[in-house]
Protein backbone atom coordinates (compact mmCIF):
# COMPACT_ATOMS: atom_id res chain seq x y z
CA UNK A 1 -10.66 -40.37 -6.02
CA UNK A 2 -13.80 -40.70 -3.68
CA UNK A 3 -16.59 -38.17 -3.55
CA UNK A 4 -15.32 -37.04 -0.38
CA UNK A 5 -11.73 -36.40 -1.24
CA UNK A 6 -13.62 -34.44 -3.88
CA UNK A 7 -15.36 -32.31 -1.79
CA UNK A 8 -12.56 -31.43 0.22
CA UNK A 9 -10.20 -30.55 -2.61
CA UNK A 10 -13.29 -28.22 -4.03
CA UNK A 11 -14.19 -26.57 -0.44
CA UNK A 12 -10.59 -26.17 -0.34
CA UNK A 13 -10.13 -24.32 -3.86
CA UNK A 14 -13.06 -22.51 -3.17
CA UNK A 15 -12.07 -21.02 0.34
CA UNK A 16 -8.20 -20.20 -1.97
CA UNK A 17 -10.42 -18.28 -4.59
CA UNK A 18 -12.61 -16.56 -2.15
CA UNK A 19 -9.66 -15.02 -0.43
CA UNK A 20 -8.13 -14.27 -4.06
CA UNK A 21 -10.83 -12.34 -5.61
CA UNK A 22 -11.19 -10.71 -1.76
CA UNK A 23 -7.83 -9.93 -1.98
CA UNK A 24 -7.95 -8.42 -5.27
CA UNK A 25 -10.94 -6.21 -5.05
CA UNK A 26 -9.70 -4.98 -2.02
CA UNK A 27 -6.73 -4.06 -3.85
CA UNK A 28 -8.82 -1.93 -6.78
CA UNK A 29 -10.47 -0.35 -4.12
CA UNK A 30 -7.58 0.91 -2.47
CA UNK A 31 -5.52 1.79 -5.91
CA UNK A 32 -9.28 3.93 -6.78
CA UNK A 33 -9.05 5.59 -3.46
CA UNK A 34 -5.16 6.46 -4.32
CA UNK A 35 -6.22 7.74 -7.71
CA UNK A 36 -9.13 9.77 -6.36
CA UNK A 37 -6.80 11.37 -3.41
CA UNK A 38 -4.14 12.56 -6.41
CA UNK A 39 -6.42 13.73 -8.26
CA UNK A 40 -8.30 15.46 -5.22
CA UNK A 41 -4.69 16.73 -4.33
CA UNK A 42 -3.54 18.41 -7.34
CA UNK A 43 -7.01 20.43 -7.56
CA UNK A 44 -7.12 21.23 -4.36
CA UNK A 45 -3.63 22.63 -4.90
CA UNK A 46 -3.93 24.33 -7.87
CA UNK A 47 -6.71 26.12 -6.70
CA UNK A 48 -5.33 27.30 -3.23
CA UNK A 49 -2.26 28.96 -5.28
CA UNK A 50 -4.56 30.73 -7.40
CA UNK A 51 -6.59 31.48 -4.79
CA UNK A 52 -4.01 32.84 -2.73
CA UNK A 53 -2.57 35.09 -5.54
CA UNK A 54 -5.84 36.74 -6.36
CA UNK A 55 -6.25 37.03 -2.67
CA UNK A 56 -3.15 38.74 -1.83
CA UNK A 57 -2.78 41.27 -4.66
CA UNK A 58 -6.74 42.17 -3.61
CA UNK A 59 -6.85 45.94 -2.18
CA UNK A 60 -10.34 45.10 -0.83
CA UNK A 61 -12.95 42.39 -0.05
CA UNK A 62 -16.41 43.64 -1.60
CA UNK A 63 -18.81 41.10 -1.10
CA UNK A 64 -19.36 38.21 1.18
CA UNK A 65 -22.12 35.66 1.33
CA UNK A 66 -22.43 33.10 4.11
CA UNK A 67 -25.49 30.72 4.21
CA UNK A 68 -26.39 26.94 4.23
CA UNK A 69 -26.40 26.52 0.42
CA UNK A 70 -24.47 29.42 -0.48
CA UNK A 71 -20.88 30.93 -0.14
CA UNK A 72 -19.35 33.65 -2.19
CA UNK A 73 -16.50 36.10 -1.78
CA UNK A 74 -15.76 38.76 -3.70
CA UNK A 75 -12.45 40.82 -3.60
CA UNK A 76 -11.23 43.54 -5.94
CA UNK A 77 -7.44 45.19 -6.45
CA UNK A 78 -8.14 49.16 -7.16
CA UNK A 79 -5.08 49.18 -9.00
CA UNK A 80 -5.57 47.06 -11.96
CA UNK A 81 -9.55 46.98 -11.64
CA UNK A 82 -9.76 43.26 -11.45
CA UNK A 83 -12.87 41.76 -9.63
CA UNK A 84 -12.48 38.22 -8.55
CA UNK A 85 -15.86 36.60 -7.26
CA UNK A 86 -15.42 32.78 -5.70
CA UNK A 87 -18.51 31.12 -5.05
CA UNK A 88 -19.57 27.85 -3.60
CA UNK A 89 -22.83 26.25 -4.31
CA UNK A 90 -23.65 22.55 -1.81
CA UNK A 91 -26.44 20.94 -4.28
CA UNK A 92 -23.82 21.18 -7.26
CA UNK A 93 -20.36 20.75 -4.97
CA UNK A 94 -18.90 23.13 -6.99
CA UNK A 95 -16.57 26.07 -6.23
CA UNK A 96 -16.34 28.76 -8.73
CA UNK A 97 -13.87 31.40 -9.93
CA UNK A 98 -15.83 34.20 -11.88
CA UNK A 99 -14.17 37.59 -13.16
CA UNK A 100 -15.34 40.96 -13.50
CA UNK A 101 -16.27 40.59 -17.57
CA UNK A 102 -18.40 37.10 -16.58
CA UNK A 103 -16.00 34.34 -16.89
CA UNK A 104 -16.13 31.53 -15.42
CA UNK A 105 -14.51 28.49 -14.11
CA UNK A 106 -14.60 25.41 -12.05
CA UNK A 107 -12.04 25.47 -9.70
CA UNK A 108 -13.08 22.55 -7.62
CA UNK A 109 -15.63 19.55 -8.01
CA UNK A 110 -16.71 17.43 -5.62
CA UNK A 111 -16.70 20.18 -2.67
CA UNK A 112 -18.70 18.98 0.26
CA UNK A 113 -17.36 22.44 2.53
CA UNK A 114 -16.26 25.31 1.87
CA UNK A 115 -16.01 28.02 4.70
CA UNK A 116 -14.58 31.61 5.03
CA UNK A 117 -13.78 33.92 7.93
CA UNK A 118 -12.59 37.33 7.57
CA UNK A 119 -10.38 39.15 10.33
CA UNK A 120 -9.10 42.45 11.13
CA UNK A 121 -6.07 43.70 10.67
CA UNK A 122 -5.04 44.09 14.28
CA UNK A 123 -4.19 41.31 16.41
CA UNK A 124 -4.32 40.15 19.79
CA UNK A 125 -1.84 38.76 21.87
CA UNK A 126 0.15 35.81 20.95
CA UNK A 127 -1.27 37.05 16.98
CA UNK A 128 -4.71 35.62 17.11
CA UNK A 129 -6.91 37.84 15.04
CA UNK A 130 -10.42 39.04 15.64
CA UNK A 131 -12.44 38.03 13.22
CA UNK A 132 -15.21 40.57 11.82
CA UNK A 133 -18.43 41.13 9.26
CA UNK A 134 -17.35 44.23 8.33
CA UNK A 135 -15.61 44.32 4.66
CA UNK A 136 -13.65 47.37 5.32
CA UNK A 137 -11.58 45.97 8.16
CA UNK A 138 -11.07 42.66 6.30
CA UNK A 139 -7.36 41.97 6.67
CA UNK A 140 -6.88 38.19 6.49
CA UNK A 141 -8.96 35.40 5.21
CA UNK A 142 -9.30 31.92 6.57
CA UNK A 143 -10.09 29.51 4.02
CA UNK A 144 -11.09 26.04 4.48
CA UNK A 145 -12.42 23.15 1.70
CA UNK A 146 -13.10 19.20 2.07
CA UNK A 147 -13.74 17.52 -1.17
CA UNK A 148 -14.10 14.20 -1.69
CA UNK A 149 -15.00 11.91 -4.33
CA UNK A 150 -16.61 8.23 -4.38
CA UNK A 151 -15.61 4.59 -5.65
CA UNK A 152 -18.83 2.37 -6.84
CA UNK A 153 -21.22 5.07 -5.38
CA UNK A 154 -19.88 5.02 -2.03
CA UNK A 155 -17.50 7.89 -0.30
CA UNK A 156 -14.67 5.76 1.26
CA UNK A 157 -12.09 7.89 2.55
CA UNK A 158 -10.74 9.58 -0.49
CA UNK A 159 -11.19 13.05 0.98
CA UNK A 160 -8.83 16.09 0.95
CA UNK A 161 -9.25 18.83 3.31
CA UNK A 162 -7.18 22.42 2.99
CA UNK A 163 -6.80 25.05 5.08
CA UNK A 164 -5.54 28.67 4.45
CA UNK A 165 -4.83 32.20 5.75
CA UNK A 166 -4.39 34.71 3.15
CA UNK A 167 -3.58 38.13 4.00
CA UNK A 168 -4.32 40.85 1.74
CA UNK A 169 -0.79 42.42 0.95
CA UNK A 170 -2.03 45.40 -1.34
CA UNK A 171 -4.82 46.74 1.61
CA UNK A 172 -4.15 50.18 2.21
């Protein structure tokens, strides 16, 4: 075998290995990004149906909080004095649950947006709703999250975004 044949054969294996390992962590990457989109899924899930309950069975929205950093709304039900407080911080990414008696819970990580419009209850034609400030005329809620997560310190595409309008069944 001759030095060139030898060169050959190892630019050869080395362009085969290249594409290999290429191959390969391409493949991790996307199987992370999988992973990361389940898991983003199932929170993002569980959280809108328990969202959506408390939401529903609320008589009342009592607080609401809309700036850059900070997002919280509050809703009560008069008729089993629960108080359900949701609140959504951008430095931490995290969206809270908290109850009346100070209990807390994470109900999502990795929350990059979180916005909420209210609306009256009386619509316009073809049903779009006017939205409003005022707490007492709150009849529906629009809801709206992106979370997202990272592989090796970068975000690639592993985001989940959910949208919901809750109406508040028990509103007198």
């Amino acid at each position: 075998m001759s030095l060139v044949e030898l060169m050959v054969a190892v630019a050869a294996g080395s362009l085969v290995l290249t594409s290999t390992v290429a191959i390969f962590v391409y493949g991790l990457f996307s199987f992370a990004g999988m992973g990361n989109y389940a898991i983003l899924s199932g929170q993002s899930r569980k959280s809108l149906d328990q969202m959506s309950r408390e939401v529903r069975e609320a008589t009342q929205v009592v607080a609401y909080q809309q700036t850059a950093t900070t997002k919280s709304l509050s809703v009560t039900n008069a008729y089993t004095s629960t108080l359900v407080t949701y609140a959504w911080d951008s430095d931490t990414g995290l969206l809270t649950r908290t109850l009346k008696d100070g209990d807390e819970e994470i109900c999502l990580s990795g929350c990059d947006a979180w916005e909420v419009t209210m609306y009256q209850r009386t619509p316009r034609k073809n049903w779009d709703f006017y939205s409003t400030t005022n707490l007492p005329l709150c009849k529906l809620i629009n809801m709206r999250w992106k979370c997202s997560r990272t592989i090796l310190g970068q975000k690639i595409n592993t985001e989940n975004v959910v949208t919901a309008q809750i109406v508040l069944r028990n509103k007198p």
